[in-house]
C-alpha atoms as a PDB file:
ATOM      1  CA  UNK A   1      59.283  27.253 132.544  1.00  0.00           C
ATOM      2  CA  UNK A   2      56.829  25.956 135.337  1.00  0.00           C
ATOM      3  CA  UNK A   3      55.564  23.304 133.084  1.00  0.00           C
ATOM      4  CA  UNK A   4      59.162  22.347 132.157  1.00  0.00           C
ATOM      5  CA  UNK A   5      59.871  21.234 135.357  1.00  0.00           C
ATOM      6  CA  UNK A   6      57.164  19.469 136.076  1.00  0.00           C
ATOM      7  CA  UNK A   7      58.892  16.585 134.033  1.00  0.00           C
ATOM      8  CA  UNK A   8      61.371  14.600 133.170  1.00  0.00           C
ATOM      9  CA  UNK A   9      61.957  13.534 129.268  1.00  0.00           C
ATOM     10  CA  UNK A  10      63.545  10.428 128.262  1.00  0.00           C
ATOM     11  CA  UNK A  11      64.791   8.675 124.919  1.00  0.00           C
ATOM     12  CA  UNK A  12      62.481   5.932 123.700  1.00  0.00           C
ATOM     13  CA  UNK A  13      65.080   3.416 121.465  1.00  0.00           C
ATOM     14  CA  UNK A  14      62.319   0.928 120.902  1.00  0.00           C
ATOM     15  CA  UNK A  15      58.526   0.393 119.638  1.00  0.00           C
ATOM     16  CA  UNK A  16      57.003   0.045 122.598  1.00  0.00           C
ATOM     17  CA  UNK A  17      54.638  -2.652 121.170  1.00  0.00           C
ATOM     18  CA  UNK A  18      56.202  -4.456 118.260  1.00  0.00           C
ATOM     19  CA  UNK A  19      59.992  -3.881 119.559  1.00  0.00           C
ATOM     20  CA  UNK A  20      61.701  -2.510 115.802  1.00  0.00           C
ATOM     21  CA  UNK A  21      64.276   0.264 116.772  1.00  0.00           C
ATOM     22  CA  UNK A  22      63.189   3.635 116.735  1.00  0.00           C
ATOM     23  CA  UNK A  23      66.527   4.361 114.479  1.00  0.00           C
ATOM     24  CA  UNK A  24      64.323   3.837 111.332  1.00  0.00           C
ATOM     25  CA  UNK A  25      61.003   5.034 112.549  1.00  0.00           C
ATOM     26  CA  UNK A  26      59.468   8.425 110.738  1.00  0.00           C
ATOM     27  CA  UNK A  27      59.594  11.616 112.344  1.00  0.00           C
ATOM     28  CA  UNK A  28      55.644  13.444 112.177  1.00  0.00           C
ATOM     29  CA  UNK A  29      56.199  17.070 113.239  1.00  0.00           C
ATOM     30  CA  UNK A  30      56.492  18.152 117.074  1.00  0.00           C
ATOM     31  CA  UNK A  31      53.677  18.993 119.269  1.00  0.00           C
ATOM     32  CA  UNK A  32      53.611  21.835 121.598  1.00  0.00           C
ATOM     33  CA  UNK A  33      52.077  22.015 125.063  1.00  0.00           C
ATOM     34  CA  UNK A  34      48.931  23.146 124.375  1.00  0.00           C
ATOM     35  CA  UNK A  35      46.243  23.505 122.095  1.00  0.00           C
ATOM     36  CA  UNK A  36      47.842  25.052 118.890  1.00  0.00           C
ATOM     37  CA  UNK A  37      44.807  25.939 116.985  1.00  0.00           C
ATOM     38  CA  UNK A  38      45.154  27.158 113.593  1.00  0.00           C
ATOM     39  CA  UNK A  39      48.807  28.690 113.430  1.00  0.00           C
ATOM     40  CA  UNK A  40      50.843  27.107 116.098  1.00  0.00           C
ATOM     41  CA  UNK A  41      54.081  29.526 115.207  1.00  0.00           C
ATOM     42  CA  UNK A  42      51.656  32.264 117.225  1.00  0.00           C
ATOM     43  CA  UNK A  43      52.264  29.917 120.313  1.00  0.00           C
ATOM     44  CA  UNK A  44      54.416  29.867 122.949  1.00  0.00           C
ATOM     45  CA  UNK A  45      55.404  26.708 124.567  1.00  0.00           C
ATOM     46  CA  UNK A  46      57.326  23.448 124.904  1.00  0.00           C
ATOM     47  CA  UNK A  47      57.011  20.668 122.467  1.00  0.00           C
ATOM     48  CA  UNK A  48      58.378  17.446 121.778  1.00  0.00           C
ATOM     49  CA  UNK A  49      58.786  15.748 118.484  1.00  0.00           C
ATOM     50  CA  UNK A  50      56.075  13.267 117.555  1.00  0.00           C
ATOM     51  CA  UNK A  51      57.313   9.716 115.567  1.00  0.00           C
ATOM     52  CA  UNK A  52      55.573   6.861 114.132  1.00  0.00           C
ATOM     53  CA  UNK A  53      56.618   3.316 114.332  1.00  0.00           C
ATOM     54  CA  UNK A  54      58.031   2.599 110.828  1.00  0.00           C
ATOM     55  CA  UNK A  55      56.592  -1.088 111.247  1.00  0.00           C
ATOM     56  CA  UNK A  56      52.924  -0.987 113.365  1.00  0.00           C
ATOM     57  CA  UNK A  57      52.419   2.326 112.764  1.00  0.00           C
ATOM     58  CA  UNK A  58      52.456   2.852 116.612  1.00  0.00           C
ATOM     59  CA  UNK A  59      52.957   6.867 116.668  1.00  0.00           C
ATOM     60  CA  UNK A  60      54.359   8.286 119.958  1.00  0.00           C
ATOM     61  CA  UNK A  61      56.922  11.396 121.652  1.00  0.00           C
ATOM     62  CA  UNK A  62      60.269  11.248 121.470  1.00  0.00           C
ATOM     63  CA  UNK A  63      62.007  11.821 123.988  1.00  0.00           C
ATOM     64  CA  UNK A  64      58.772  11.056 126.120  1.00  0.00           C
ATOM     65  CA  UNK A  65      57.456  13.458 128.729  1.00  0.00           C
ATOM     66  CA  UNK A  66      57.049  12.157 132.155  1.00  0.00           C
ATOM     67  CA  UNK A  67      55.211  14.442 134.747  1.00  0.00           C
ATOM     68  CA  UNK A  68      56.974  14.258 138.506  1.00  0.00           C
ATOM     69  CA  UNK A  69      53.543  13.426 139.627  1.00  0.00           C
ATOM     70  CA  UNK A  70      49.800  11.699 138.575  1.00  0.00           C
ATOM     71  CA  UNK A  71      47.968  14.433 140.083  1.00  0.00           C
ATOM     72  CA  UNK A  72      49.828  16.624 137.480  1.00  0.00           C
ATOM     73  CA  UNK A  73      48.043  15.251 134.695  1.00  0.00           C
ATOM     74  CA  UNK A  74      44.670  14.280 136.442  1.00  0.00           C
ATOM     75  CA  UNK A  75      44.369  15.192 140.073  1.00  0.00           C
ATOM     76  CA  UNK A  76      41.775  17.904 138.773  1.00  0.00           C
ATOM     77  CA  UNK A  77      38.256  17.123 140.377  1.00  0.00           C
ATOM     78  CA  UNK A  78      35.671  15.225 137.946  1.00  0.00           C
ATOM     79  CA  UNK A  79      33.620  18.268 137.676  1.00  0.00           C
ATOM     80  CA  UNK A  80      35.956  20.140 135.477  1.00  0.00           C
ATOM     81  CA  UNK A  81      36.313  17.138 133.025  1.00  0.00           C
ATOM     82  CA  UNK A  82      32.778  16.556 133.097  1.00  0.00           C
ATOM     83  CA  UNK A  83      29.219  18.295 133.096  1.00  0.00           C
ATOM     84  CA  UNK A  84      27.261  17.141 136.257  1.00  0.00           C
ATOM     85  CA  UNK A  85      24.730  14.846 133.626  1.00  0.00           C
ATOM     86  CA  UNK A  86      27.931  12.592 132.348  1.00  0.00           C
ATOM     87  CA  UNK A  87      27.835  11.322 136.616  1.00  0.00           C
ATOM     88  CA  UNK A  88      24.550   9.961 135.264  1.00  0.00           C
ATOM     89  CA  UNK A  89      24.670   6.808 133.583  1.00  0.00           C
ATOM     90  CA  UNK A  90      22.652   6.093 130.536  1.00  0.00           C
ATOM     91  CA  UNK A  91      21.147   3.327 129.391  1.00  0.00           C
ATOM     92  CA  UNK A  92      22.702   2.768 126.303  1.00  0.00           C
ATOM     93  CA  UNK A  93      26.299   3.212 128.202  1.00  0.00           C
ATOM     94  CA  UNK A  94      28.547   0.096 127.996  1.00  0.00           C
ATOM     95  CA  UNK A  95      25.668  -1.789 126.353  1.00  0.00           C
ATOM     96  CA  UNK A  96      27.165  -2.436 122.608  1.00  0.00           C
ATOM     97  CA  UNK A  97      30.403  -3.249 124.497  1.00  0.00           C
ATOM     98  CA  UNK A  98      28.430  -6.092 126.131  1.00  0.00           C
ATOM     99  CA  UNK A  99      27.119  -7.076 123.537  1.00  0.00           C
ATOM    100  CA  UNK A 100      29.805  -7.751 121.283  1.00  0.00           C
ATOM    101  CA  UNK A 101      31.422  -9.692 124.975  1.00  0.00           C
ATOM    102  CA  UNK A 102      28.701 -12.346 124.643  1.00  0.00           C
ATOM    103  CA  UNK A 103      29.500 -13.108 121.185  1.00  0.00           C
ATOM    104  CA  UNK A 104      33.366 -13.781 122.546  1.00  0.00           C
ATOM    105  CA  UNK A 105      33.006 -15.497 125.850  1.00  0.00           C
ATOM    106  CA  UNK A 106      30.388 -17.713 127.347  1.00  0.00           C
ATOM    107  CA  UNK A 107      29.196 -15.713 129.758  1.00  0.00           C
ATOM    108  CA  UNK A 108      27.809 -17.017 133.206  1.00  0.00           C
ATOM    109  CA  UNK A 109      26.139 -14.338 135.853  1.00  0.00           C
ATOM    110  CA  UNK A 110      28.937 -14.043 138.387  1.00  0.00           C
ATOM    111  CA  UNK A 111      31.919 -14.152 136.114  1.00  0.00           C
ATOM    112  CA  UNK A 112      34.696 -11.037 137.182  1.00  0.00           C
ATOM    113  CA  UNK A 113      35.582  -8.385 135.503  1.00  0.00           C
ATOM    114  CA  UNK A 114      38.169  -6.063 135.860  1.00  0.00           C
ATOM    115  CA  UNK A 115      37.611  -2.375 134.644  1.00  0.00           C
ATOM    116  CA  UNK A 116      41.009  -0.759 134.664  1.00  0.00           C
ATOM    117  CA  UNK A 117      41.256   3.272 134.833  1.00  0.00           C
ATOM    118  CA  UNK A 118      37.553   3.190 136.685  1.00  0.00           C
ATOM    119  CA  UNK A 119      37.076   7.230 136.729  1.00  0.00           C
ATOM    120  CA  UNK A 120      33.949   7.290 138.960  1.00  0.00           C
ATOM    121  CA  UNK A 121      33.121   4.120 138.208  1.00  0.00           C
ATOM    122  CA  UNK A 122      30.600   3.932 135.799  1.00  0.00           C
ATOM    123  CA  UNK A 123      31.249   1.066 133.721  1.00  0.00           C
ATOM    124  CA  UNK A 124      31.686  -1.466 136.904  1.00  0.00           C
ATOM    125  CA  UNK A 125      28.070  -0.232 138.006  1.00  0.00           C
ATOM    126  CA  UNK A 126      27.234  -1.598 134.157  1.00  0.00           C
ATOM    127  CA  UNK A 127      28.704  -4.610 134.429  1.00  0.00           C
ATOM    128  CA  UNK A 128      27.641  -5.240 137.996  1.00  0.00           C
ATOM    129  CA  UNK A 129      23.726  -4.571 136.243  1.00  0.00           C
ATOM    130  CA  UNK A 130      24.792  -7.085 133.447  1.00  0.00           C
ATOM    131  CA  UNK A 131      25.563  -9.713 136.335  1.00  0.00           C
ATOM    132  CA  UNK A 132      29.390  -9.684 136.508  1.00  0.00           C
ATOM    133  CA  UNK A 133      31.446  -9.524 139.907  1.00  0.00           C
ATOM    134  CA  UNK A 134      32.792  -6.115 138.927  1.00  0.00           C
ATOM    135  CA  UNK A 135      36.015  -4.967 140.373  1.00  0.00           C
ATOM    136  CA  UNK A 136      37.838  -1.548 139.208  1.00  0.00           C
ATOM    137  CA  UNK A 137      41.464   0.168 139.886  1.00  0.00           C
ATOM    138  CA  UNK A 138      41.648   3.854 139.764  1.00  0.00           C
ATOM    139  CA  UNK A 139      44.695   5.894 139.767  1.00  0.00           C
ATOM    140  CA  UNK A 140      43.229   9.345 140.199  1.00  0.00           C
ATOM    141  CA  UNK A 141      42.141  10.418 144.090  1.00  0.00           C
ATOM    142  CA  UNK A 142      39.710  12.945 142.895  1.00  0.00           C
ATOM    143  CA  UNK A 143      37.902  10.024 140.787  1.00  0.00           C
ATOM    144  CA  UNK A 144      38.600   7.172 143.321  1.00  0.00           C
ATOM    145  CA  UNK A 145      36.866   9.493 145.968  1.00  0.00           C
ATOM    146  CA  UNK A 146      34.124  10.517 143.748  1.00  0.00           C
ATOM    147  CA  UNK A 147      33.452   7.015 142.687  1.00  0.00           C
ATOM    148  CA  UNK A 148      33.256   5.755 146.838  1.00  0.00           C
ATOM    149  CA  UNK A 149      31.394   9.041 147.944  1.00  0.00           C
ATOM    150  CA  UNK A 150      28.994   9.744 144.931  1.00  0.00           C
ATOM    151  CA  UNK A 151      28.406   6.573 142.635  1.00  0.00           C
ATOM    152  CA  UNK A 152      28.594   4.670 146.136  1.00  0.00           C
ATOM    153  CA  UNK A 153      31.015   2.001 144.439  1.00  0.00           C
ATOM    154  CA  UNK A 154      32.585  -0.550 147.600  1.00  0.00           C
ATOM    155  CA  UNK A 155      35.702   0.364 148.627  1.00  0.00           C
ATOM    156  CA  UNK A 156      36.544  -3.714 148.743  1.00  0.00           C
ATOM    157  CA  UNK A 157      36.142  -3.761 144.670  1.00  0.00           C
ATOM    158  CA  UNK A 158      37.771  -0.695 143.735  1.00  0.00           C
ATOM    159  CA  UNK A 159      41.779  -0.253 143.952  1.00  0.00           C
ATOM    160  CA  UNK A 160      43.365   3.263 144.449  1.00  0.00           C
ATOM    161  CA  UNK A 161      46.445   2.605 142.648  1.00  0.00           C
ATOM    162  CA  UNK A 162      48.514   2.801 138.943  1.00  0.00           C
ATOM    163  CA  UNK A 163      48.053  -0.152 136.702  1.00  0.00           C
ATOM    164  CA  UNK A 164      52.146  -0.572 136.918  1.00  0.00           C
ATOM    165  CA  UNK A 165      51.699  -0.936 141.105  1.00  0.00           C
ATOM    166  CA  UNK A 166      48.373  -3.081 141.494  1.00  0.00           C
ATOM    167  CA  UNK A 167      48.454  -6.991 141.814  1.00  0.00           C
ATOM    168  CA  UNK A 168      45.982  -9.760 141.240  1.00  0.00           C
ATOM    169  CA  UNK A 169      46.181 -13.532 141.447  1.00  0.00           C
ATOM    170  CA  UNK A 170      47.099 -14.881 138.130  1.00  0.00           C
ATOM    171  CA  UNK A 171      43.600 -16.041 136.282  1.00  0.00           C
ATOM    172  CA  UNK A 172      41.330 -14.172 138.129  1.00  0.00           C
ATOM    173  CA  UNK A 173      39.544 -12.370 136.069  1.00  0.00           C
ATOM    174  CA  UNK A 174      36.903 -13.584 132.615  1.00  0.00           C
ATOM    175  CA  UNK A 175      36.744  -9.902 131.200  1.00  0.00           C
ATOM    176  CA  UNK A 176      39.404  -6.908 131.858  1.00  0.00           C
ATOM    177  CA  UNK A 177      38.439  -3.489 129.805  1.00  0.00           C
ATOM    178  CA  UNK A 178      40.983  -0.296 129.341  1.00  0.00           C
ATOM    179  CA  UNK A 179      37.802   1.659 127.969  1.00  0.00           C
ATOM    180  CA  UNK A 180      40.270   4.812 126.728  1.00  0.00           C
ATOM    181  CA  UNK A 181      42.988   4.412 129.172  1.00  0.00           C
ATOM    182  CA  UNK A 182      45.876   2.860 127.588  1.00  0.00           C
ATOM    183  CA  UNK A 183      46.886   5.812 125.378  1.00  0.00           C
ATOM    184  CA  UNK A 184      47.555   7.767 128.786  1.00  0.00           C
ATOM    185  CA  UNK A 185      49.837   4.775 130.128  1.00  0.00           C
ATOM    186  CA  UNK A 186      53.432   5.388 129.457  1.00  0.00           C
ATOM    187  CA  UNK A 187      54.410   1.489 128.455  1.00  0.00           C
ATOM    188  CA  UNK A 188      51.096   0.186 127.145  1.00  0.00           C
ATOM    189  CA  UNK A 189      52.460  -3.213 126.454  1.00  0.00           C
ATOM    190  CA  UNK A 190      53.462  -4.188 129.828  1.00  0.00           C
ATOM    191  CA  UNK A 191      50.290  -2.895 131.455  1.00  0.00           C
ATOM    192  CA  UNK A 192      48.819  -5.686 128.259  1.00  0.00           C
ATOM    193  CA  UNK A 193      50.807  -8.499 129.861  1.00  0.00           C
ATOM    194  CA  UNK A 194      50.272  -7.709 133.420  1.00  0.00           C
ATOM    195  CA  UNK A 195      46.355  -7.821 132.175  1.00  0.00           C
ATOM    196  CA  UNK A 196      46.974 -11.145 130.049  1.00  0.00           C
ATOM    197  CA  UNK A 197      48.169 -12.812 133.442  1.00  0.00           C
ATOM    198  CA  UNK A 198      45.196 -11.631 135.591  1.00  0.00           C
ATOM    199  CA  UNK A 199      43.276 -13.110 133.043  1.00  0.00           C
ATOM    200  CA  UNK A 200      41.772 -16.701 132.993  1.00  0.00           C
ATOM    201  CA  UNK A 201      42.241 -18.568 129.915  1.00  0.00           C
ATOM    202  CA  UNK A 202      40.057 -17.755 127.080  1.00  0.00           C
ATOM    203  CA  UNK A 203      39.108 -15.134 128.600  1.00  0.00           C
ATOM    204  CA  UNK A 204      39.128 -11.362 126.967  1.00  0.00           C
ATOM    205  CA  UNK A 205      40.455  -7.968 127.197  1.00  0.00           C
ATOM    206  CA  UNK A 206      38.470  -5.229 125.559  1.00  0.00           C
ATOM    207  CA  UNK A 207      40.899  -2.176 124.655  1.00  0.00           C
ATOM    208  CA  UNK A 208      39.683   1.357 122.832  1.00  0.00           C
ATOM    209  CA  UNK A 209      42.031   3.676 121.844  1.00  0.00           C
ATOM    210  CA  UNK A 210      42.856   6.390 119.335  1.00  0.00           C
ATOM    211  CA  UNK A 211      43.512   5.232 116.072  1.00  0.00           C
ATOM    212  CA  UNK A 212      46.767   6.022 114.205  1.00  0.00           C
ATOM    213  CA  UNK A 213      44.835   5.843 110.733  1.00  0.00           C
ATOM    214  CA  UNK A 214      42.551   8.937 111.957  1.00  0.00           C
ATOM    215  CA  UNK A 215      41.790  10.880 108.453  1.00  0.00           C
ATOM    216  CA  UNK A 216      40.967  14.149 110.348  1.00  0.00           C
ATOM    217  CA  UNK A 217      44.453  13.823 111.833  1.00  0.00           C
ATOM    218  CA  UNK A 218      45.857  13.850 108.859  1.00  0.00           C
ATOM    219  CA  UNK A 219      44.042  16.720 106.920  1.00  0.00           C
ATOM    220  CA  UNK A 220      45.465  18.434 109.840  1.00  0.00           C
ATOM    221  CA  UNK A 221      48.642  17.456 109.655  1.00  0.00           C
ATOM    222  CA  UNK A 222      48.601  18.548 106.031  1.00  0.00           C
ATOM    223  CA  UNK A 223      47.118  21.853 106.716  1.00  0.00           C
ATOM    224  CA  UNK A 224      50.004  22.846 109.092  1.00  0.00           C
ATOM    225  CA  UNK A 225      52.466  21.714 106.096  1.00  0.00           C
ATOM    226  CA  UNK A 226      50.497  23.947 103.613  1.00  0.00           C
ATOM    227  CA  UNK A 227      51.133  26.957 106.057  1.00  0.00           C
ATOM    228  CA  UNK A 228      54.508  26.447 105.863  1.00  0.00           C
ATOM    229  CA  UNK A 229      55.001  24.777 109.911  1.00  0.00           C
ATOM    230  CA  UNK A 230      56.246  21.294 110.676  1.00  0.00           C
ATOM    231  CA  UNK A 231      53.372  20.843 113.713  1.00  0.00           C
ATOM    232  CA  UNK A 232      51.219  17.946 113.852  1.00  0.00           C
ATOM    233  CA  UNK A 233      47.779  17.189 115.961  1.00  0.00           C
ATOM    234  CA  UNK A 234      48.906  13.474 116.694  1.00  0.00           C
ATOM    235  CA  UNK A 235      48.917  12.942 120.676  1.00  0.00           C
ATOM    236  CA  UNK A 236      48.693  15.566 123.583  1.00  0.00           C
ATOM    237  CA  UNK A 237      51.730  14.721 126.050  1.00  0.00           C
ATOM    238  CA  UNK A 238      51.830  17.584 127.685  1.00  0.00           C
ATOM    239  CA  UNK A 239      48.415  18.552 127.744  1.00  0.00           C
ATOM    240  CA  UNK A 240      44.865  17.834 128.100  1.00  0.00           C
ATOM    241  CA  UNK A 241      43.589  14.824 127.297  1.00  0.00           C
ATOM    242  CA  UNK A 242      47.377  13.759 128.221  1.00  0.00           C
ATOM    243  CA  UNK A 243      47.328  11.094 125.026  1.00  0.00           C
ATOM    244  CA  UNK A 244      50.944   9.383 124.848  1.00  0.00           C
ATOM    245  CA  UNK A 245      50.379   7.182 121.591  1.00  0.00           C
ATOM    246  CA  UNK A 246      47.922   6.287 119.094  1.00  0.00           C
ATOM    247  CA  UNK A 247      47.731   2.731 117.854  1.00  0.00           C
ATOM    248  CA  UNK A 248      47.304   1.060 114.498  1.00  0.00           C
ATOM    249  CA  UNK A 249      46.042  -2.083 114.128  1.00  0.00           C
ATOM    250  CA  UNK A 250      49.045  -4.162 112.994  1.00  0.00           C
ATOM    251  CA  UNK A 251      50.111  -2.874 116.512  1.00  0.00           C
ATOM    252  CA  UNK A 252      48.031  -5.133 118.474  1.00  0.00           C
ATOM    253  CA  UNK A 253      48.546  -8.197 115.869  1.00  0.00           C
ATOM    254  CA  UNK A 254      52.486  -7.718 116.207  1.00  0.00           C
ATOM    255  CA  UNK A 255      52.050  -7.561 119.852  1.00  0.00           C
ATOM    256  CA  UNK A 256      49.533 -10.706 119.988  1.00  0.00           C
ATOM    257  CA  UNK A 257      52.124 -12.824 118.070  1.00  0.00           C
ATOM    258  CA  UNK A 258      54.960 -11.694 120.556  1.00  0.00           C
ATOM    259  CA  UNK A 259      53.238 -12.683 123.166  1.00  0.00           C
ATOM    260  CA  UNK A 260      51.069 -15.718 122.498  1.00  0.00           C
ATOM    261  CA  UNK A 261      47.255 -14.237 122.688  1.00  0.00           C
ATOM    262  CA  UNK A 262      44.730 -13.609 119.677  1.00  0.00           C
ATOM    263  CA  UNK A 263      43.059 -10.869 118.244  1.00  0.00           C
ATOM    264  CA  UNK A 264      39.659 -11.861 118.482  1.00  0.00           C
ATOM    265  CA  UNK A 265      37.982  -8.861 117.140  1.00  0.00           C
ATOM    266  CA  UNK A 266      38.337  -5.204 115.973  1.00  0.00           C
ATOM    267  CA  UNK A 267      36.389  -2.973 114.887  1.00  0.00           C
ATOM    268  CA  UNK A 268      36.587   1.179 114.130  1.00  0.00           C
ATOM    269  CA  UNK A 269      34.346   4.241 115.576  1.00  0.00           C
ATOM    270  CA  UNK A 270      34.076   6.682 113.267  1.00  0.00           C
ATOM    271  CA  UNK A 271      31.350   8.578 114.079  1.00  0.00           C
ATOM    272  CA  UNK A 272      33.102  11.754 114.976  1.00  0.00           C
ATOM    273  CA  UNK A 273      35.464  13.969 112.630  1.00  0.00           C
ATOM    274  CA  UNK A 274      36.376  17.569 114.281  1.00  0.00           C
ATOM    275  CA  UNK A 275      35.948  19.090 110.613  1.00  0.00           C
ATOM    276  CA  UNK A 276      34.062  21.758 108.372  1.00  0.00           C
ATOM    277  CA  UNK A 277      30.482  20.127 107.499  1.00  0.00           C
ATOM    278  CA  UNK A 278      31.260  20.741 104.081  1.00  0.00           C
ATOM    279  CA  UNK A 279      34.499  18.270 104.209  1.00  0.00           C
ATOM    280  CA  UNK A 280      32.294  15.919 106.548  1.00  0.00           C
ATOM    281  CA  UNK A 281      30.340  15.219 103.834  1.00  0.00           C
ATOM    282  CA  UNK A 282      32.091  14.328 101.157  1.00  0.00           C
ATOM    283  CA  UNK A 283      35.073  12.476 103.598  1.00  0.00           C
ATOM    284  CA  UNK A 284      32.727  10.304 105.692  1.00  0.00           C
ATOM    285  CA  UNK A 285      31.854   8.074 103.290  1.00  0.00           C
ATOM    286  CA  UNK A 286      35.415   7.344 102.435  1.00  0.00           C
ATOM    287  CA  UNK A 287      36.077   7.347 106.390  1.00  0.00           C
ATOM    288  CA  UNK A 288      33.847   4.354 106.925  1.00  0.00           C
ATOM    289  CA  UNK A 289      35.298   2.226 103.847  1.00  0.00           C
ATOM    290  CA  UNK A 290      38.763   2.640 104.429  1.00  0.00           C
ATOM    291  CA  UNK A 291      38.244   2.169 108.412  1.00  0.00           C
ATOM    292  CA  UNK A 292      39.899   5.392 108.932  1.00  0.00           C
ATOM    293  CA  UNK A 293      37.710   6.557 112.233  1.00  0.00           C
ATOM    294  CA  UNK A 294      39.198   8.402 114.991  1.00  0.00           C
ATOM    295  CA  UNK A 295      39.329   5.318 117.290  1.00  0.00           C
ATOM    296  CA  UNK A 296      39.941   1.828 117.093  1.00  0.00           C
ATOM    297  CA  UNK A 297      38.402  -1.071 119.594  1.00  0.00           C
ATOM    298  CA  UNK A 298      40.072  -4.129 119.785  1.00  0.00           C
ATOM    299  CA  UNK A 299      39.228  -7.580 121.570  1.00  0.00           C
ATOM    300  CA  UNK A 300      41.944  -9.644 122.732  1.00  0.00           C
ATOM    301  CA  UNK A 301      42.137 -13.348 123.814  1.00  0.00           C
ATOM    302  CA  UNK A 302      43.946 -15.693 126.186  1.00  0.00           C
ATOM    303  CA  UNK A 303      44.970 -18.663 124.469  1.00  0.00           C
ATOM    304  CA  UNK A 304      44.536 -21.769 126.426  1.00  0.00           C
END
């Protein structure tokens, strides 16, 4: 009951990135409030039911669960998301991200970027390294304080504030990145546009997310219809990692044309699978060639 009240649930009547009514979009399964693990029917809980966009294949909870507070889903301090070697950046971190950037944008030492859901602030010490004037905005106080205190990031270039709250001058920045953040923000194509317009023409947002496509997700899915339940694993809502949607492609291309940008390249992760070895083995392969990883990266640009 504690957890019930801790939020409010609302109707969602639209795709929130291509727009086509939910009326015709396909009901998943419902997800509970916590882990379910192998027979969810042995849990206890809250759940709401899990859809997916009939058109982009945008999947997301309806009615949508909306926590009173921030610091509900991630006030926690860093240390219990991560082990203390994760405040250590390595050298390989953010590097293929850069380079794929150069091949998009010309880039010039002293060219801003905006990282957007900072954490401790990790990726604008990257960029900063790579010769970009890095700015960040960070929602959580236990990672806005860790990243002032412990990664010693300025207070002047780091904003303690939600996405939907912050402001920038229009064209400001040459680079914006939601490194896994926009699956937690509950109307991922506004926090887009907002981006777009902080933006300078030509200029690119890199976005990584959680792919609708996932095969794992859907072995799973089918494994809790073989048992006889009507559970999915899509999203988390309720719980840790607090994922509100997963995004297909065709989501981002029906939300470019909307809105006048480009897709300017994609590509899927699929290194990581979350099943028996045995199945591993014979799946990956087919994984790879049917771009069915668990997430999908996409690079977005401002048309002139």
């Amino acid at each position: 009951m504690d957890s019930l009240l801790r939020y409010k649930f609302f109707y969602i009547d639209k795709c929130n990135m291509c727009g086509s009514q939910t009326g015709s979009h396909k009901v998943l399964g419902k997800r509970l409030n916590q882990s379910q693990g192998r027979n969810p029917r042995k849990k206890i809980g809250i759940s709401t039911t899990v859809c997916q966009c009939s058109d982009c294949k945008l999947i997301y909870s309806n009615p949508m669960p909306v926590p009173f507070s921030i610091e509900d889903h991630y006030g926690l301090p860093p240390e219990e998301y991560w082990i203390p070697e994760h405040f250590k950046i390595a050298e390989s971190y953010f590097k293929n991200e850069f380079k794929t950037l150069k091949t998009l944008i010309d880039f010039k030492p002293g060219m801003k970027s905006l990282d957007i859901g900072a954490g401790i602030g990790k990726a604008m010490i990257v960029l900063g390294r790579e010769g970009f004037d890095a700015y960040g905005v960070e929602p959580s106080t236990p990672f806005y304080e860790k990243a002032l205190n412990h990664m010693k990031i300025s207070p002047d270039k780091l904003k303690h504030e939600q996405i939907e709250d912050v402001t920038y001058p229009d064209n400001t920045f040459d680079f914006i990145t939601f490194g896994a953040v926009l699956e937690h923000l509950y109307d991922p194509s506004a926090s887009i546009l907002k981006a777009m317009k902080w933006l300078k023409p030509n200029g690119i947002v890199h976005i990584e997310v959680p792919s609708s496509d996932w095969i794992s997700s859907k072995i799973y899915n089918l494994f809790y219809r073989l048992i006889g339940t009507d559970y999915v694993t899509n999203i988390s809502p309720m719980h840790s990692p607090y994922h509100l949607y997963e995004f297909g492609l065709k989501s981002f291309k029906e939300h470019a044309r909307q809105h006048n940008y480009d897709v300017a390249y994609f590509e899927y992760y699929n290194s990581q699978m979350y099943l028996p070895k045995i199945l591993e083995f014979f799946l990956r392969p087919y994984m790879r060639l049917t771009n069915k990883g668990m997430l999908i990266c996409v690079w977005l640009r401002k048309r002139v």
